[in-house]
Protein backbone atom coordinates (compact mmCIF):
# COMPACT_ATOMS: atom_id res chain seq x y z
CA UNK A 1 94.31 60.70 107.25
CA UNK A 2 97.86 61.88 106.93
CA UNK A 3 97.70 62.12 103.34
CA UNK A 4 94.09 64.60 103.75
CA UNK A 5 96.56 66.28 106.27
CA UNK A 6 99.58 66.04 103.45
CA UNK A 7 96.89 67.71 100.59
CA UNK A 8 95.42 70.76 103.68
CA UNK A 9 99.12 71.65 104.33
CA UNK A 10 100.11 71.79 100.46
CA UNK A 11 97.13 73.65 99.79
CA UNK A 12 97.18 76.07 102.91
CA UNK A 13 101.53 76.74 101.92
CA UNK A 14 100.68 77.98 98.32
CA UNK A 15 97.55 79.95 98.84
CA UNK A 16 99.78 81.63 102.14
CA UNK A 17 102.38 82.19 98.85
CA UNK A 18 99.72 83.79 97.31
CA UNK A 19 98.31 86.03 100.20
CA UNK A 20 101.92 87.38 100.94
CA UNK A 21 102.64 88.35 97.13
CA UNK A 22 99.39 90.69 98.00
CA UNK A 23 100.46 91.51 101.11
CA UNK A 24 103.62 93.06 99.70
CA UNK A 25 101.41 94.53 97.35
CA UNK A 26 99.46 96.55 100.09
CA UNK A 27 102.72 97.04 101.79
CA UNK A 28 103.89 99.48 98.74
CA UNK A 29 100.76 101.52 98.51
CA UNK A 30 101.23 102.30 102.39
CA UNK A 31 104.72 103.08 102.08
CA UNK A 32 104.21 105.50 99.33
CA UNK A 33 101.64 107.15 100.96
CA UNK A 34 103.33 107.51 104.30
CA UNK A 35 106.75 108.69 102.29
CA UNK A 36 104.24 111.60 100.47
CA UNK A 37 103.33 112.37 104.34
CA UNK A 38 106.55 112.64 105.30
CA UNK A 39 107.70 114.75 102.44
CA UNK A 40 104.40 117.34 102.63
CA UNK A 41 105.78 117.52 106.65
CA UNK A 42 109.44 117.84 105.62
CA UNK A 43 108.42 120.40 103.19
CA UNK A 44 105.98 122.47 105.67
CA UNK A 45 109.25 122.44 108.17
CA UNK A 46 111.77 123.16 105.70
CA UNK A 47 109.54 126.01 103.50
CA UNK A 48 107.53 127.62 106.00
CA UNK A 49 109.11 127.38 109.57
CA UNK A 50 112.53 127.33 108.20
CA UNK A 51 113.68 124.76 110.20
CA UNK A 52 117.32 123.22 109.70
CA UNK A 53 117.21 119.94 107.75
CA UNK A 54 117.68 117.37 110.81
CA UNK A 55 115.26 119.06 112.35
CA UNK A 56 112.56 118.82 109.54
CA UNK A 57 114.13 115.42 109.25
CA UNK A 58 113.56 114.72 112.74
CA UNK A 59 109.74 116.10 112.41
CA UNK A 60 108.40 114.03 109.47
CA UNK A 61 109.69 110.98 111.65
CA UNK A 62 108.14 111.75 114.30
CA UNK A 63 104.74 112.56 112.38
CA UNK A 64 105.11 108.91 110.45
CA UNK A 65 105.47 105.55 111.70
CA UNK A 66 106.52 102.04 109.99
CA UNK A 67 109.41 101.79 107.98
CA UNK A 68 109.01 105.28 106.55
CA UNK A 69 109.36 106.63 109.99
CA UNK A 70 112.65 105.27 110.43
CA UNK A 71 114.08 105.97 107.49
CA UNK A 72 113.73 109.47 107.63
CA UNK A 73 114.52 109.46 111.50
CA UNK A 74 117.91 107.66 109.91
CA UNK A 75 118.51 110.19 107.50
CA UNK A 76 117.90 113.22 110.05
CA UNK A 77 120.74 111.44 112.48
CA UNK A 78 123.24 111.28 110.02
CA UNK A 79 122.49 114.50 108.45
CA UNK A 80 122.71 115.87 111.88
CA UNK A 81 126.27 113.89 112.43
CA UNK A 82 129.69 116.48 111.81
CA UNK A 83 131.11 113.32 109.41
CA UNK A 84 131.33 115.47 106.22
CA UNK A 85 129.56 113.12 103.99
CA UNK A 86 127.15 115.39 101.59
CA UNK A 87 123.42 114.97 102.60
CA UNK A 88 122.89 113.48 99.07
CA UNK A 89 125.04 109.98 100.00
CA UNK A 90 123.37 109.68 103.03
CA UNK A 91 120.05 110.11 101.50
CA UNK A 92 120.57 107.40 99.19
CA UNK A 93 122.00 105.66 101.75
CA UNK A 94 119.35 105.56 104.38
CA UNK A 95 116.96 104.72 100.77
CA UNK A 96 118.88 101.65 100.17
CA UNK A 97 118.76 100.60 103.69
CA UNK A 98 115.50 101.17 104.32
CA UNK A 99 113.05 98.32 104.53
CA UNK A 100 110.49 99.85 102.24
CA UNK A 101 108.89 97.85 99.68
CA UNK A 102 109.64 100.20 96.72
CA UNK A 103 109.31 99.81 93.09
CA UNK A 104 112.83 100.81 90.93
CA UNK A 105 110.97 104.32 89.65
CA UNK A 106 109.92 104.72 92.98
CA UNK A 107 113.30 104.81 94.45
CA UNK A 108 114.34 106.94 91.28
CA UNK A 109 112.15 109.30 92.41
CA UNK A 110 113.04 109.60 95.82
CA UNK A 111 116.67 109.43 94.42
CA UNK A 112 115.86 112.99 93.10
CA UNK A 113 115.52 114.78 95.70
CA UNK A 114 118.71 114.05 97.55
CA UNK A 115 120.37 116.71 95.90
CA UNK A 116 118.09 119.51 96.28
CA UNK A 117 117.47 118.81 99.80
CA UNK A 118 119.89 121.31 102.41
CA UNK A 119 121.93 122.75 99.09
CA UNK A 120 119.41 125.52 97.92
CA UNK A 121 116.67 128.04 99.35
CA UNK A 122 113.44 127.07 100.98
CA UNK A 123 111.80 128.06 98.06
CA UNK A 124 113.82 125.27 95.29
CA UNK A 125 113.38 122.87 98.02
CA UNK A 126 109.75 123.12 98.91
CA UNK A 127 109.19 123.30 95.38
CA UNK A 128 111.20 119.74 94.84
CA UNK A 129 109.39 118.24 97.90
CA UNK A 130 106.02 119.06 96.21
CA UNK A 131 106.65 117.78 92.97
CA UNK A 132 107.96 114.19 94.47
CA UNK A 133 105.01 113.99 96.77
CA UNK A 134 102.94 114.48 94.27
CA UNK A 135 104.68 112.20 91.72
CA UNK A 136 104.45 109.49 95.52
CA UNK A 137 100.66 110.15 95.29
CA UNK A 138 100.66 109.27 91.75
CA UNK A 139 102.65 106.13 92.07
CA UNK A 140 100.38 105.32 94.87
CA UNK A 141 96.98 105.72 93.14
CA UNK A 142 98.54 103.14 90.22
CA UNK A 143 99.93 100.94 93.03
CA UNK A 144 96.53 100.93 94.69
CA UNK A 145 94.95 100.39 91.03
CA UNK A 146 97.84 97.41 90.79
CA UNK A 147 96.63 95.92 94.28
CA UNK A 148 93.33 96.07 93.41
CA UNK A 149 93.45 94.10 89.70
CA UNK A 150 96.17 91.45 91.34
CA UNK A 151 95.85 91.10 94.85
CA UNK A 152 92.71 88.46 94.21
CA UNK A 153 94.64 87.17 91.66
CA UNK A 154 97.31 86.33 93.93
CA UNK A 155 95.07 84.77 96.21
CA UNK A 156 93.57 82.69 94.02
CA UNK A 157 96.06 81.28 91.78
CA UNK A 158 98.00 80.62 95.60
CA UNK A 159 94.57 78.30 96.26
CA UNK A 160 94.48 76.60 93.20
CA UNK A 161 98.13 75.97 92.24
CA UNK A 162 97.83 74.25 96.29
CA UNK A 163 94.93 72.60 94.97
CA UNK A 164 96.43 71.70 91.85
CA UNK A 165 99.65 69.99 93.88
CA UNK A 166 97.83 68.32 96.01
CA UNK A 167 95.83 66.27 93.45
CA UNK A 168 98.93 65.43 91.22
CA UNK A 169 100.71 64.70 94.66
CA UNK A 170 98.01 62.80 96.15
């Protein structure tokens, strides 16, 4: 009995392996699509209404939630703080603090923008917060094609390398 116990628990451990490596999967197509939300909100505030950058900042925060949320909530506090540090630091800053689960070209993207963003007219910086949402959107449909080819795959090679344990084991 405690060895069909032993064999369950193996099995159940590596196919939970394999359900979190697609969970982090899913986890990357959401944040990309919530960080192209927040930059099509940043870019309506700072294009259109003009608003100061903390305050568009402040808006595509509010208008997200998760760990996108936050970090540009983050970014719009410190950009709004009198410390002198150039809004490009602090972007990548808040970036590499951020809890997102980002790719490397995905952060290089985002990377990009922190020196456009509060240097140059609404015009250069709506323009740069269109391009990287749309270059977001396009990470996230191959990220969503990526999730949908391995995230079963995960699953299942989770199941059977548990399954696979538990007979040499047992």
């Amino acid at each position: 009995m405690i060895r069909l116990m032993g064999a369950v628990l193996i099995i159940a451990g590596c196919g939970g392996l394999g359900l979190c490596a697609a969970a982090r999967l899913e986890g990357r197509v959401r944040d990309l699509g919530e960080l192209a939300a927040g930059l099509d909100t940043l870019r309506r505030e700072l294009g259109w209404r003009l608003s100061p950058l903390p305050d568009g900042l402040y808006a595509a925060g509010r208008a997200l939630r998760g760990p996108a949320a936050d970090f540009f909530t983050r970014c719009a506090q410190r950009a709004g703080a009198s410390d002198g540090q150039p809004f490009q630091e602090v972007w990548r800053a808040e970036l590499d603090a951020a809890p997102l689960r980002l790719k490397p070209e995905d952060r290089a993207l985002l990377e990009r923008l922190g020196p456009v963003l509060g240097r140059y007219d609404g015009g250069s910086q709506r323009q740069a917060l269109e391009e990287g949402a749309a270059g977001l959107r396009a990470l996230q449909g191959a990220a969503a094609d990526e999730r949908s080819r391995l995230g079963r795959v995960y699953g299942v090679l989770g199941i059977t390398a548990g399954l696979f344990a538990a007979i040499v084991l047992f």
